[in-house]
C-alpha atoms as a PDB file:
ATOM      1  CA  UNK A   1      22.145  31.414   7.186  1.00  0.00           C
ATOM      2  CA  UNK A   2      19.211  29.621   6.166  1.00  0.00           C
ATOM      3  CA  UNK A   3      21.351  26.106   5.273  1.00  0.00           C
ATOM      4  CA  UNK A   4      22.698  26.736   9.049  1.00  0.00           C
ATOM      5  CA  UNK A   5      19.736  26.889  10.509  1.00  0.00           C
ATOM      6  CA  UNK A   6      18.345  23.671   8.244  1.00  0.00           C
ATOM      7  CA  UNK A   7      21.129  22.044   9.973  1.00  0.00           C
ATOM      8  CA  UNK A   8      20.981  23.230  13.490  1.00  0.00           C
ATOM      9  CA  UNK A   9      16.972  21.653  12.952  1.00  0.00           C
ATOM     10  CA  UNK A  10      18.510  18.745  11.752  1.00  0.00           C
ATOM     11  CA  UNK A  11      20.796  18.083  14.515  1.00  0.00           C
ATOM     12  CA  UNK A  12      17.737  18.927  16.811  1.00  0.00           C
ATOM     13  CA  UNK A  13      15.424  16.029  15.748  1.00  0.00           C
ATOM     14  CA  UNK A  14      18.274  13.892  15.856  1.00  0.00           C
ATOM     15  CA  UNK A  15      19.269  14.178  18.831  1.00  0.00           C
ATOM     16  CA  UNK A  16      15.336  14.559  20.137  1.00  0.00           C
ATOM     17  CA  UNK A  17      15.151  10.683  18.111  1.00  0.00           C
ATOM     18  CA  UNK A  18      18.007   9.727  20.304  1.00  0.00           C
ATOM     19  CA  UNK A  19      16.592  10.077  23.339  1.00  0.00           C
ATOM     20  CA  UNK A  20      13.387   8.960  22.095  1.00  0.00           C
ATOM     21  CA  UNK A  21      15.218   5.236  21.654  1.00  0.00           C
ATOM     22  CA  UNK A  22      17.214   5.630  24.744  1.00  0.00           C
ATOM     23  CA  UNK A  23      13.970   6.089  27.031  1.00  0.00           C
ATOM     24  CA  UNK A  24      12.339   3.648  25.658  1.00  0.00           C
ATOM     25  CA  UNK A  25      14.943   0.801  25.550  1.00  0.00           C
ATOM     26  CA  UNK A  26      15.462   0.043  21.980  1.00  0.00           C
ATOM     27  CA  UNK A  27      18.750  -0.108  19.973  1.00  0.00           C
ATOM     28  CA  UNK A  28      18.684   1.792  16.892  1.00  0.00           C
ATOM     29  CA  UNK A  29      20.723  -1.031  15.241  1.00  0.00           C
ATOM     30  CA  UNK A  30      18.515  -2.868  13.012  1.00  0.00           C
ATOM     31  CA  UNK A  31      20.131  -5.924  13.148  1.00  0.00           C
ATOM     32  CA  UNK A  32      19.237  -6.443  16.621  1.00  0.00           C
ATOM     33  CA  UNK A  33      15.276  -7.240  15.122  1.00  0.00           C
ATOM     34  CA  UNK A  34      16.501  -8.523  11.484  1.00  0.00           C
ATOM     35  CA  UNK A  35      18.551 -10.710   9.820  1.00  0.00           C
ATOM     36  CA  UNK A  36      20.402  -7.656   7.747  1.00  0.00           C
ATOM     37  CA  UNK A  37      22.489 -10.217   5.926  1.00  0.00           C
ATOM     38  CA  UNK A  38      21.649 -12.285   2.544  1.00  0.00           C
ATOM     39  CA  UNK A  39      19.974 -15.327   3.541  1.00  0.00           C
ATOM     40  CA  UNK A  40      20.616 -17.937   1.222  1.00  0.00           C
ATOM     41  CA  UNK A  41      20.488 -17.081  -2.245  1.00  0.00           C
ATOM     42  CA  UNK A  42      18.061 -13.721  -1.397  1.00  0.00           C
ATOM     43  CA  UNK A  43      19.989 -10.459  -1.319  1.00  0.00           C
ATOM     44  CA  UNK A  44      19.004  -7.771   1.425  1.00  0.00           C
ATOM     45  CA  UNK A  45      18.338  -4.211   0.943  1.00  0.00           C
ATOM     46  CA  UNK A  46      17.127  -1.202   2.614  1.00  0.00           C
ATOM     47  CA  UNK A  47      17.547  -2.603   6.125  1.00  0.00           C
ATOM     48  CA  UNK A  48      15.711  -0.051   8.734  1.00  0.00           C
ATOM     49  CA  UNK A  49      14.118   0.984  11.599  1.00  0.00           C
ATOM     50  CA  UNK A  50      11.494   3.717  12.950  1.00  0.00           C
ATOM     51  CA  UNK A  51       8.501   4.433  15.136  1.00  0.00           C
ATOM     52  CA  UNK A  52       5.444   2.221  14.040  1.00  0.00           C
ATOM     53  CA  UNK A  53       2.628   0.031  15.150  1.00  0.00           C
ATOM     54  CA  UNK A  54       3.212  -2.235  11.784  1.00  0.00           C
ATOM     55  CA  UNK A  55       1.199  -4.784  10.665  1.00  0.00           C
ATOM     56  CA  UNK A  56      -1.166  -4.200  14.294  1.00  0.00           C
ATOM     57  CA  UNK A  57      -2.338  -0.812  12.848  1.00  0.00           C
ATOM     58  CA  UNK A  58      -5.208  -1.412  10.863  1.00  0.00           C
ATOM     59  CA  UNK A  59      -6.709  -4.206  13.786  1.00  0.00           C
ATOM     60  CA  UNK A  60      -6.834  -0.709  15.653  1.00  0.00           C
ATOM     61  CA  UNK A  61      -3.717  -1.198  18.088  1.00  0.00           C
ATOM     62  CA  UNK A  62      -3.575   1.556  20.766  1.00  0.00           C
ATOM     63  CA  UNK A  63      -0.023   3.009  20.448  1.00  0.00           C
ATOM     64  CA  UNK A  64      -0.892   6.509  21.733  1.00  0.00           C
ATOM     65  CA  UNK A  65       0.804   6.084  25.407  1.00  0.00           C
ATOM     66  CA  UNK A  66       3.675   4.452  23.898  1.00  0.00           C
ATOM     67  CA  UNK A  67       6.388   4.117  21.005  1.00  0.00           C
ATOM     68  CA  UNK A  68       6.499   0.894  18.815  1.00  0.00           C
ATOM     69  CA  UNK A  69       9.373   0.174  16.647  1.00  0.00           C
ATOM     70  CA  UNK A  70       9.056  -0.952  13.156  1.00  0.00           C
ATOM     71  CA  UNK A  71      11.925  -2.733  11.027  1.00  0.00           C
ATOM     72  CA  UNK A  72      11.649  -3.447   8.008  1.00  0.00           C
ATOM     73  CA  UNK A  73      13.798  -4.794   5.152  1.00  0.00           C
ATOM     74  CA  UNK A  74      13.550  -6.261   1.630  1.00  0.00           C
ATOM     75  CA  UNK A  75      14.995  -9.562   0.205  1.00  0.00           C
ATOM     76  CA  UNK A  76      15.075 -10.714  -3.254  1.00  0.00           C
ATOM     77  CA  UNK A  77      16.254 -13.953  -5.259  1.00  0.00           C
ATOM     78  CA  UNK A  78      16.926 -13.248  -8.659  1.00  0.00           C
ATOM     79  CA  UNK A  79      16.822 -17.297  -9.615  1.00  0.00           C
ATOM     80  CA  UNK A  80      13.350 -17.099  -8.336  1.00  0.00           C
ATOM     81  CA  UNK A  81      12.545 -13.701  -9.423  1.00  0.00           C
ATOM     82  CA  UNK A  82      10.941 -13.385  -5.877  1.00  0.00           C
ATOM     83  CA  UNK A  83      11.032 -10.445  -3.419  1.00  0.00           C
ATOM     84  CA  UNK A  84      10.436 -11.088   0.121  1.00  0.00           C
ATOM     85  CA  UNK A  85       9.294  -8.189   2.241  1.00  0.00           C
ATOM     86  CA  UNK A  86      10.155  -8.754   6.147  1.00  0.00           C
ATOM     87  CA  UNK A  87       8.591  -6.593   9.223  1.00  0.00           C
ATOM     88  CA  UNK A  88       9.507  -6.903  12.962  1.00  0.00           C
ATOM     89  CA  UNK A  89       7.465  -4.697  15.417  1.00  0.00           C
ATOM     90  CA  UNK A  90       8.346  -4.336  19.181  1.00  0.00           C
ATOM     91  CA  UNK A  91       5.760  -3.177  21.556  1.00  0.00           C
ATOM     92  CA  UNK A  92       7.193  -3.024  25.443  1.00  0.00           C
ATOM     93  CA  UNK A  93       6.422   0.621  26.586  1.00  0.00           C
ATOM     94  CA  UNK A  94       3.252   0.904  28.097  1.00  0.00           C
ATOM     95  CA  UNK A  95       2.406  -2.023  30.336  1.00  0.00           C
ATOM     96  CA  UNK A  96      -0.694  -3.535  28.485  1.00  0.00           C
ATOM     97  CA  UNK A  97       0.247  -2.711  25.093  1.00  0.00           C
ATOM     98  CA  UNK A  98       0.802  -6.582  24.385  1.00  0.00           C
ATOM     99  CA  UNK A  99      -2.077  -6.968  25.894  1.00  0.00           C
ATOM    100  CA  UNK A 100      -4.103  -7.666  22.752  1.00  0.00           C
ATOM    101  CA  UNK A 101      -1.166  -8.613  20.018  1.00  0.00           C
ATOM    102  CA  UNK A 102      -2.216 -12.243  20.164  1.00  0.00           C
ATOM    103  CA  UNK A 103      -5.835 -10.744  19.131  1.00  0.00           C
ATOM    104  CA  UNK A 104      -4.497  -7.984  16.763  1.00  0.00           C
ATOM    105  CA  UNK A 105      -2.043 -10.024  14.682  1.00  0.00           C
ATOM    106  CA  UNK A 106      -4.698 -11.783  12.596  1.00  0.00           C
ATOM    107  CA  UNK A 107      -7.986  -9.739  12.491  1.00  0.00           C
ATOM    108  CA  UNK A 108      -6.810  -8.971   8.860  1.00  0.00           C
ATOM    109  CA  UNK A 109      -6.647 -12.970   7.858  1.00  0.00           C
ATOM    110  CA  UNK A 110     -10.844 -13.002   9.209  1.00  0.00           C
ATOM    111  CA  UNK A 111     -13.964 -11.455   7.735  1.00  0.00           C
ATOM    112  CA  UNK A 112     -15.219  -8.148   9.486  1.00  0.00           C
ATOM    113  CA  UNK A 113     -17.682  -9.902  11.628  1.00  0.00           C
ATOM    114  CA  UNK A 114     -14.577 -12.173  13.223  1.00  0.00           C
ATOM    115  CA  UNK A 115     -14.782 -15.770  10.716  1.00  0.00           C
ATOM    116  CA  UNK A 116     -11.283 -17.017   9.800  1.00  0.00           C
ATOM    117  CA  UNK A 117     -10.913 -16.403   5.995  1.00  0.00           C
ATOM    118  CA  UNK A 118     -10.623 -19.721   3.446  1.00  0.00           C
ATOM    119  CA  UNK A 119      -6.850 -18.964   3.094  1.00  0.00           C
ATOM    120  CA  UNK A 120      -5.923 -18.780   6.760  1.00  0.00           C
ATOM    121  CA  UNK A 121      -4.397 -21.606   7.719  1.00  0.00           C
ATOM    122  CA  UNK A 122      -1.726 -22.794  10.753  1.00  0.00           C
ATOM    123  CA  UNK A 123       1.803 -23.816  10.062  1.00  0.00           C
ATOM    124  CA  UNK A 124       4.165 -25.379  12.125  1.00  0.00           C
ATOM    125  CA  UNK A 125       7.789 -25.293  10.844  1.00  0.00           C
ATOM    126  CA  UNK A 126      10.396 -26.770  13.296  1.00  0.00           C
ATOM    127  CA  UNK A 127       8.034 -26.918  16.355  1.00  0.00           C
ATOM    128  CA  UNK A 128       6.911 -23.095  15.454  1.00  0.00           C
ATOM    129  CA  UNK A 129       3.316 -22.538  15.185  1.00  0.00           C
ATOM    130  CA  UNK A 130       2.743 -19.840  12.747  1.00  0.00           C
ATOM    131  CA  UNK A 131      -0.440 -17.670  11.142  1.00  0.00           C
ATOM    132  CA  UNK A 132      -0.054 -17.884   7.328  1.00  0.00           C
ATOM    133  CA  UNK A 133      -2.815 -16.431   4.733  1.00  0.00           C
ATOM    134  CA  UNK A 134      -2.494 -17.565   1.522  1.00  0.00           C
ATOM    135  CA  UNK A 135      -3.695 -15.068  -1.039  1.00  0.00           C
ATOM    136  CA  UNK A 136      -1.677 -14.916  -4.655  1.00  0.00           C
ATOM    137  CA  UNK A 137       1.423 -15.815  -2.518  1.00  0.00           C
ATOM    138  CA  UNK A 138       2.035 -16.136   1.235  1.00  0.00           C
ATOM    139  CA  UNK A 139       1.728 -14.092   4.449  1.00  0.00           C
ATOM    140  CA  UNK A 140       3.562 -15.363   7.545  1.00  0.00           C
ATOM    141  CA  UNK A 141       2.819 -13.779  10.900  1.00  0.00           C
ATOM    142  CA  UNK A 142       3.730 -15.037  14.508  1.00  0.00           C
ATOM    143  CA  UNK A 143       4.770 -13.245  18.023  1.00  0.00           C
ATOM    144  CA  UNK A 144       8.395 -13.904  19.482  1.00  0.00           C
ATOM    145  CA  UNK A 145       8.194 -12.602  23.154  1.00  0.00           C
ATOM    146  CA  UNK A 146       7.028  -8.679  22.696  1.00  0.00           C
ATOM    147  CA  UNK A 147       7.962  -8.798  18.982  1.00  0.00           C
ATOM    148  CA  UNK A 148       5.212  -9.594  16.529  1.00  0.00           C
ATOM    149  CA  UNK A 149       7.098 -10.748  13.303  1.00  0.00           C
ATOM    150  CA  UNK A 150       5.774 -10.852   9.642  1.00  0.00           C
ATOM    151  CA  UNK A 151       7.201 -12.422   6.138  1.00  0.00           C
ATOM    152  CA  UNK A 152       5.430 -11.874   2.984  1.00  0.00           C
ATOM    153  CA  UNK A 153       5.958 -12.240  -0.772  1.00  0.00           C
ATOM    154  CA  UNK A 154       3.605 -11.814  -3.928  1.00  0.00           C
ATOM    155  CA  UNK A 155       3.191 -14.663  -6.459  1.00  0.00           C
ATOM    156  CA  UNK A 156       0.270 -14.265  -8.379  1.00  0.00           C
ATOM    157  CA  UNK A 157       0.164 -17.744  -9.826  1.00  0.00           C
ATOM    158  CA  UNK A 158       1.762 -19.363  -6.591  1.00  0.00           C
ATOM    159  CA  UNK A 159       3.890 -21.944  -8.345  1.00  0.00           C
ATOM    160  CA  UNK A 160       6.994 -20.526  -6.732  1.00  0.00           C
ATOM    161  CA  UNK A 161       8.535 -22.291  -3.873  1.00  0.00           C
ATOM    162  CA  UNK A 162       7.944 -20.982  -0.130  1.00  0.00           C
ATOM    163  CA  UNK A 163      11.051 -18.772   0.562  1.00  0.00           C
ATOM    164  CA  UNK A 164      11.571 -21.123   3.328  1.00  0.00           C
ATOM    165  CA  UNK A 165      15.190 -20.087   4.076  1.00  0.00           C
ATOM    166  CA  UNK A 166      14.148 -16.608   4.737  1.00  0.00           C
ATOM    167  CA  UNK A 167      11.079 -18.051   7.214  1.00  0.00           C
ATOM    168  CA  UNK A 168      13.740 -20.188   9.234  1.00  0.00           C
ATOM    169  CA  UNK A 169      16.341 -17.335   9.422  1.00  0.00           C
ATOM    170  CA  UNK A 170      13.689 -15.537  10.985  1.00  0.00           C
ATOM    171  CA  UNK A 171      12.477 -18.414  13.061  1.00  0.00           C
ATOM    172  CA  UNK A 172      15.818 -18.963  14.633  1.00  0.00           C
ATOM    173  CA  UNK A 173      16.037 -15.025  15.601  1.00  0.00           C
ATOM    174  CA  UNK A 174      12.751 -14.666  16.723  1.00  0.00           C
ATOM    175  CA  UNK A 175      11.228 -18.291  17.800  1.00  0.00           C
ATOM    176  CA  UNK A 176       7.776 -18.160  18.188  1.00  0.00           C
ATOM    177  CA  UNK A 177       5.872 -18.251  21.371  1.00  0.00           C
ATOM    178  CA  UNK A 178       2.503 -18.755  19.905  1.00  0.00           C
ATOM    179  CA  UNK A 179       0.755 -21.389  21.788  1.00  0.00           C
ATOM    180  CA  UNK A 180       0.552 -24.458  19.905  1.00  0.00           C
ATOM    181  CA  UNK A 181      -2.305 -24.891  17.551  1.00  0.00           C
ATOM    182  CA  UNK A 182      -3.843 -26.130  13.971  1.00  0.00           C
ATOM    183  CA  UNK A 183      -6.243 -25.081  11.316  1.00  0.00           C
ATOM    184  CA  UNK A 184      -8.949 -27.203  12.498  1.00  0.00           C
ATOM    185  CA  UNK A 185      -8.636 -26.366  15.967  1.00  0.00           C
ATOM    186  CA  UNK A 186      -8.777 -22.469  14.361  1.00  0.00           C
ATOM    187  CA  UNK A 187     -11.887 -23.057  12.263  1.00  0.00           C
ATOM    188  CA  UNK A 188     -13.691 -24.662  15.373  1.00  0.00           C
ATOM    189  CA  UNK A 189     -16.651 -23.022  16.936  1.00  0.00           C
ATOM    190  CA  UNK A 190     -15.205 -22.757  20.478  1.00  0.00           C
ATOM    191  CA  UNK A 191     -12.369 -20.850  18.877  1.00  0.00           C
ATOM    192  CA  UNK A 192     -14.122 -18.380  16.671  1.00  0.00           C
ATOM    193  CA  UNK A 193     -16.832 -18.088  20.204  1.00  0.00           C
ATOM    194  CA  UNK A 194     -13.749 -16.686  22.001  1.00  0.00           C
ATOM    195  CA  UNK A 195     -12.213 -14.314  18.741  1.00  0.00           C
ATOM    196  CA  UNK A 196     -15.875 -12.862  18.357  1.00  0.00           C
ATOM    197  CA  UNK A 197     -16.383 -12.407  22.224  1.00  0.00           C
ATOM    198  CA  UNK A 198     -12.566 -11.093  22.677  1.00  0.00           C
ATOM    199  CA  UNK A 199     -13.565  -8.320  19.869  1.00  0.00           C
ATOM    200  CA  UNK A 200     -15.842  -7.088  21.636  1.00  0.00           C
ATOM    201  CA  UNK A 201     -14.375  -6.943  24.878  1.00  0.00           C
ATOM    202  CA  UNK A 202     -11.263  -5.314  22.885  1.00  0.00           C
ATOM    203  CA  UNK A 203     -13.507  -2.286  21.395  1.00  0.00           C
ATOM    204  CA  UNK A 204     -14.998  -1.280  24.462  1.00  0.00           C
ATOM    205  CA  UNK A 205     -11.045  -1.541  26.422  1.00  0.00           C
ATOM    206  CA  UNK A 206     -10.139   0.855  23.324  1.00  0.00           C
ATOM    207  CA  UNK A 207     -12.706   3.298  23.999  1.00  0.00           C
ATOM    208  CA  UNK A 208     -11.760   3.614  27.666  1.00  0.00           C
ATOM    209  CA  UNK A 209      -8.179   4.150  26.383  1.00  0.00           C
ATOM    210  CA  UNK A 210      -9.108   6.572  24.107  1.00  0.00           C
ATOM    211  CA  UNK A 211     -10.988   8.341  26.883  1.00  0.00           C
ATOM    212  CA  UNK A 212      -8.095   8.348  29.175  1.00  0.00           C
ATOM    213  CA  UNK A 213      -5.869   9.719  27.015  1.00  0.00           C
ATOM    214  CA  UNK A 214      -8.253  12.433  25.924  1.00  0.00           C
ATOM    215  CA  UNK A 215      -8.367  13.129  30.233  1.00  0.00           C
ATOM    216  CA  UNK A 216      -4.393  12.787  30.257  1.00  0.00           C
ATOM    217  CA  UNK A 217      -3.644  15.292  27.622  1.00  0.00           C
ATOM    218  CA  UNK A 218      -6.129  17.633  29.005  1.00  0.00           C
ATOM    219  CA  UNK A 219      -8.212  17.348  25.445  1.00  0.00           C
ATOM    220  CA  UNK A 220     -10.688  20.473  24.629  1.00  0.00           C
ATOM    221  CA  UNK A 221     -14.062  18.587  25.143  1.00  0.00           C
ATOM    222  CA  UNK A 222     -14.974  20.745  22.434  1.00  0.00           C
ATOM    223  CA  UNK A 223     -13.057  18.330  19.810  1.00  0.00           C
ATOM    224  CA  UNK A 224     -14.415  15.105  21.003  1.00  0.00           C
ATOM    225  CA  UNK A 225     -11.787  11.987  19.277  1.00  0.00           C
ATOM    226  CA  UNK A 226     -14.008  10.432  17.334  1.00  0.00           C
ATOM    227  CA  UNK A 227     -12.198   7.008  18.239  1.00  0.00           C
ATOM    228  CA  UNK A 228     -14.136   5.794  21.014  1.00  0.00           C
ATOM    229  CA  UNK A 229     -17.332   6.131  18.572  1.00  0.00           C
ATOM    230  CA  UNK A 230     -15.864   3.912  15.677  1.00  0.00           C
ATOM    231  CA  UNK A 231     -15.052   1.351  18.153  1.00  0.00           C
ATOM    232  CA  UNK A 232     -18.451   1.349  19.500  1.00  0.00           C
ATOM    233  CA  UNK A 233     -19.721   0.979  16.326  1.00  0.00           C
ATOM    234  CA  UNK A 234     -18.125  -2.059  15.821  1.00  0.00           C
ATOM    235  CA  UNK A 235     -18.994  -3.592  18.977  1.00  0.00           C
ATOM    236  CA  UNK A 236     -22.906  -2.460  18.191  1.00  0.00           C
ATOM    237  CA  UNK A 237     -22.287  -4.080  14.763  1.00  0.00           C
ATOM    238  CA  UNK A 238     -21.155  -7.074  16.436  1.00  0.00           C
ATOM    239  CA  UNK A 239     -24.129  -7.464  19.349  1.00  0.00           C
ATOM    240  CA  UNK A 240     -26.339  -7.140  15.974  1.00  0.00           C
ATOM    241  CA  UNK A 241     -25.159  -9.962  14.266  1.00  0.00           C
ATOM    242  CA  UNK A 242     -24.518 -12.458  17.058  1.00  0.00           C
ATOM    243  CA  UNK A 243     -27.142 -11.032  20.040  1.00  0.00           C
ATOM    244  CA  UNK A 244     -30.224  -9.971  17.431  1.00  0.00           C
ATOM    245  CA  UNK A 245     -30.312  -6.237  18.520  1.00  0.00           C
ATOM    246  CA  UNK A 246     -30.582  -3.603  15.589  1.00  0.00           C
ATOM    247  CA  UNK A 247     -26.997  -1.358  16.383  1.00  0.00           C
ATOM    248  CA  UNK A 248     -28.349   1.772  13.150  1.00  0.00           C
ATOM    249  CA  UNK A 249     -30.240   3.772  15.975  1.00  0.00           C
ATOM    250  CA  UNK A 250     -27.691   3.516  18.751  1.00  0.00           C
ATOM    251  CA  UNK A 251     -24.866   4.620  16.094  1.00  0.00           C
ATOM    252  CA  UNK A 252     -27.293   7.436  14.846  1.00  0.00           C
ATOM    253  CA  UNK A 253     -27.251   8.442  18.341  1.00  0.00           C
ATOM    254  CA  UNK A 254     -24.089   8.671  18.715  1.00  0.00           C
ATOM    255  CA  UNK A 255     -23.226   9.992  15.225  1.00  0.00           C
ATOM    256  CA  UNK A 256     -25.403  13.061  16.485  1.00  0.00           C
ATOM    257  CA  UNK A 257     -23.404  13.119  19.926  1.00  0.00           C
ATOM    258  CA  UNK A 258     -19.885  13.719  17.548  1.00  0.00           C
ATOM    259  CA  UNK A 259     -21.217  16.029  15.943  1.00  0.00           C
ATOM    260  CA  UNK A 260     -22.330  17.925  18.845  1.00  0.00           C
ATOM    261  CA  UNK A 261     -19.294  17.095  20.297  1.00  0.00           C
ATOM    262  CA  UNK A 262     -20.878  15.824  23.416  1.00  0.00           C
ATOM    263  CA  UNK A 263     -18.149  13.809  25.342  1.00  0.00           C
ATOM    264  CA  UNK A 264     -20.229  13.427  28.357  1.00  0.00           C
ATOM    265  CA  UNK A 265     -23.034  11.617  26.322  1.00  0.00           C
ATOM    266  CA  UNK A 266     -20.765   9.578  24.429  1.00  0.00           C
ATOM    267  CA  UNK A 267     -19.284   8.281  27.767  1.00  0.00           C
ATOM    268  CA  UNK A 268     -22.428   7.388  29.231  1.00  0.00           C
ATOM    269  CA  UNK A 269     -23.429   5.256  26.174  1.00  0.00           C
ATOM    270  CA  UNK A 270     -19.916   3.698  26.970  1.00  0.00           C
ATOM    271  CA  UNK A 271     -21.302   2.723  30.691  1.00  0.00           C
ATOM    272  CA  UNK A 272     -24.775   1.394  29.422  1.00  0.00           C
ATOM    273  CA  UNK A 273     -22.861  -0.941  26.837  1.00  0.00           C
ATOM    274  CA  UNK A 274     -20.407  -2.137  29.342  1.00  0.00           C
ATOM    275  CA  UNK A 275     -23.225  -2.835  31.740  1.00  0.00           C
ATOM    276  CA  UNK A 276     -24.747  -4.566  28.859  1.00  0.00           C
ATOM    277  CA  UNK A 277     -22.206  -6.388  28.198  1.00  0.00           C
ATOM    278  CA  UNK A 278     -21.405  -7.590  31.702  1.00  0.00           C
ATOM    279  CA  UNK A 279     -24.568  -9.306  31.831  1.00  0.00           C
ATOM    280  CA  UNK A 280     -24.415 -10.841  28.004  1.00  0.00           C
ATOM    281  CA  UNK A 281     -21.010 -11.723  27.136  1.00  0.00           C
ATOM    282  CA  UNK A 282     -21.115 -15.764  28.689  1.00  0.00           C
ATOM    283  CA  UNK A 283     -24.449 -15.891  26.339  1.00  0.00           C
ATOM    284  CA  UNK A 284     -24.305 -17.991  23.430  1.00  0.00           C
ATOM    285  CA  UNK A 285     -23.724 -16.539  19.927  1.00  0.00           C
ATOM    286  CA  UNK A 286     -26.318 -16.350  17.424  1.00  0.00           C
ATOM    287  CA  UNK A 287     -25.031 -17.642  14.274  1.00  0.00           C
END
């Protein structure tokens, strides 16, 4: 009875997974967002897809009104002992949650305050513009439409070619739309002006997405999401460094309101740095 029932549960959450793709658009198939196929002289393996925010999740993406998909699948060359790990992510649900991928895909290639990293250069293969990191090998990351795409491979010593072949398969499924660009233009002032400024407008759009959703889902106001205060505590740490005002009271403030969980205080620090902000943002950086 009990291995019946394990498989009625089964057949449940597959057919609840079902209908989770068929709302949303997206083909389970996995070769409709990979190349599940040897490329070259690197073998594939373990070619598949579920629900994800990928590479966007640590810049923070908001993916609780909608479903991402995440792909993944694995490559390796045994001539050049090299394994190539490749990720395709496909954001189309909610209406603005592309909104910020151009932002998102490369906050982890700059320092926490916004400054392009040493190894964070531009590459432009076959009229593709593409966001590379090199760090003992080679991160490759670039959008295609709604998909954001990334390539990556570990060589510690990097004297191992670029798996190019595996970049251009990729290129020719998913060509990139990234406007065209290079590293200079990337380490210019002007450019890291507008990443810095974006930032901030991006934390304080987050925290009125987190709020919304909290207002959607009817949240107890008793459990305030704690969210909306790490985002403002970015965007305090940020008017700090490049406006000169001190951000440990203002997030010792709202530390206490948290803990209190006082969602009605919290909000109305959200209004007084928006106001703030409004006034401040065409201001020039402090560096």
């Amino acid at each position: 009875m009990k291995a019946t029932m394990q498989k009625a549960l089964l057949s449940i959450a597959a057919a609840t997974l079902s209908m989770l793709w068929a709302a949303t658009g997206y083909s389970q198939d996995a070769s409709e967002y990979l190349v599940c196929q040897d490329i070259g002289g690197f073998k594939d393996y373990r070619c598949a897809c579920g629900t994800g925010k990928g590479i966007v999740g640590p810049a923070d993406h908001f993916g609780e009104d909608h479903n991402d998909i995440n792909c993944t699948v694995t490559y390796h060359s045994m001539a050049q002992r090299l394994t190539v790990k490749a990720e395709v992510t496909r954001h189309t649900d909610a209406p603005d949650a592309i909104m910020w991928l151009l932002h998102e895909i490369d906050k982890e290639y700059r320092t926490y305050y916004g400054a392009p990293d040493p190894g964070y250069i531009i590459k432009n293969i076959n009229g593709n513009t593409l966001y590379a990191f090199e760090s003992a090998g080679w991160d490759y990351r670039w959008i295609s439409g709604n998909n954001v795409i990334r390539l990556e491979y570990h060589d510690s010593k990097m004297t191992k070619p670029e798996p190019m072949e595996v970049v251009r398969a990729y290129l020719s499924k998913h060509p990139s739309t990234l406007s065209a660009t290079t590293t200079s233009e990337l380490r210019s002032v002007s450019n890291k002006t507008k990443w810095i400024k974006d930032e901030m407008d991006r934390r304080l759009w987050l925290c009125d997405k987190w709020f919304l959703q909290s207002t959607l889902k009817k949240a107890d106001e008793k459990h305030v999401r704690e969210e909306p205060v790490q985002s403002m505590n970015v965007f305090l740490d940020y008017r700090e460094k490049y406006f000169g005002i001190k951000a440990a009271g203002e997030k010792n403030v709202l530390a206490s309101y948290l803990n209190s969980n006082n969602g009605v205080e919290i909000k109305a620090k959200l209004t007084e740095y928006k106001k703030w902000w409004a006034v401040n943002k065409d201001k020039a950086l402090s560096r």
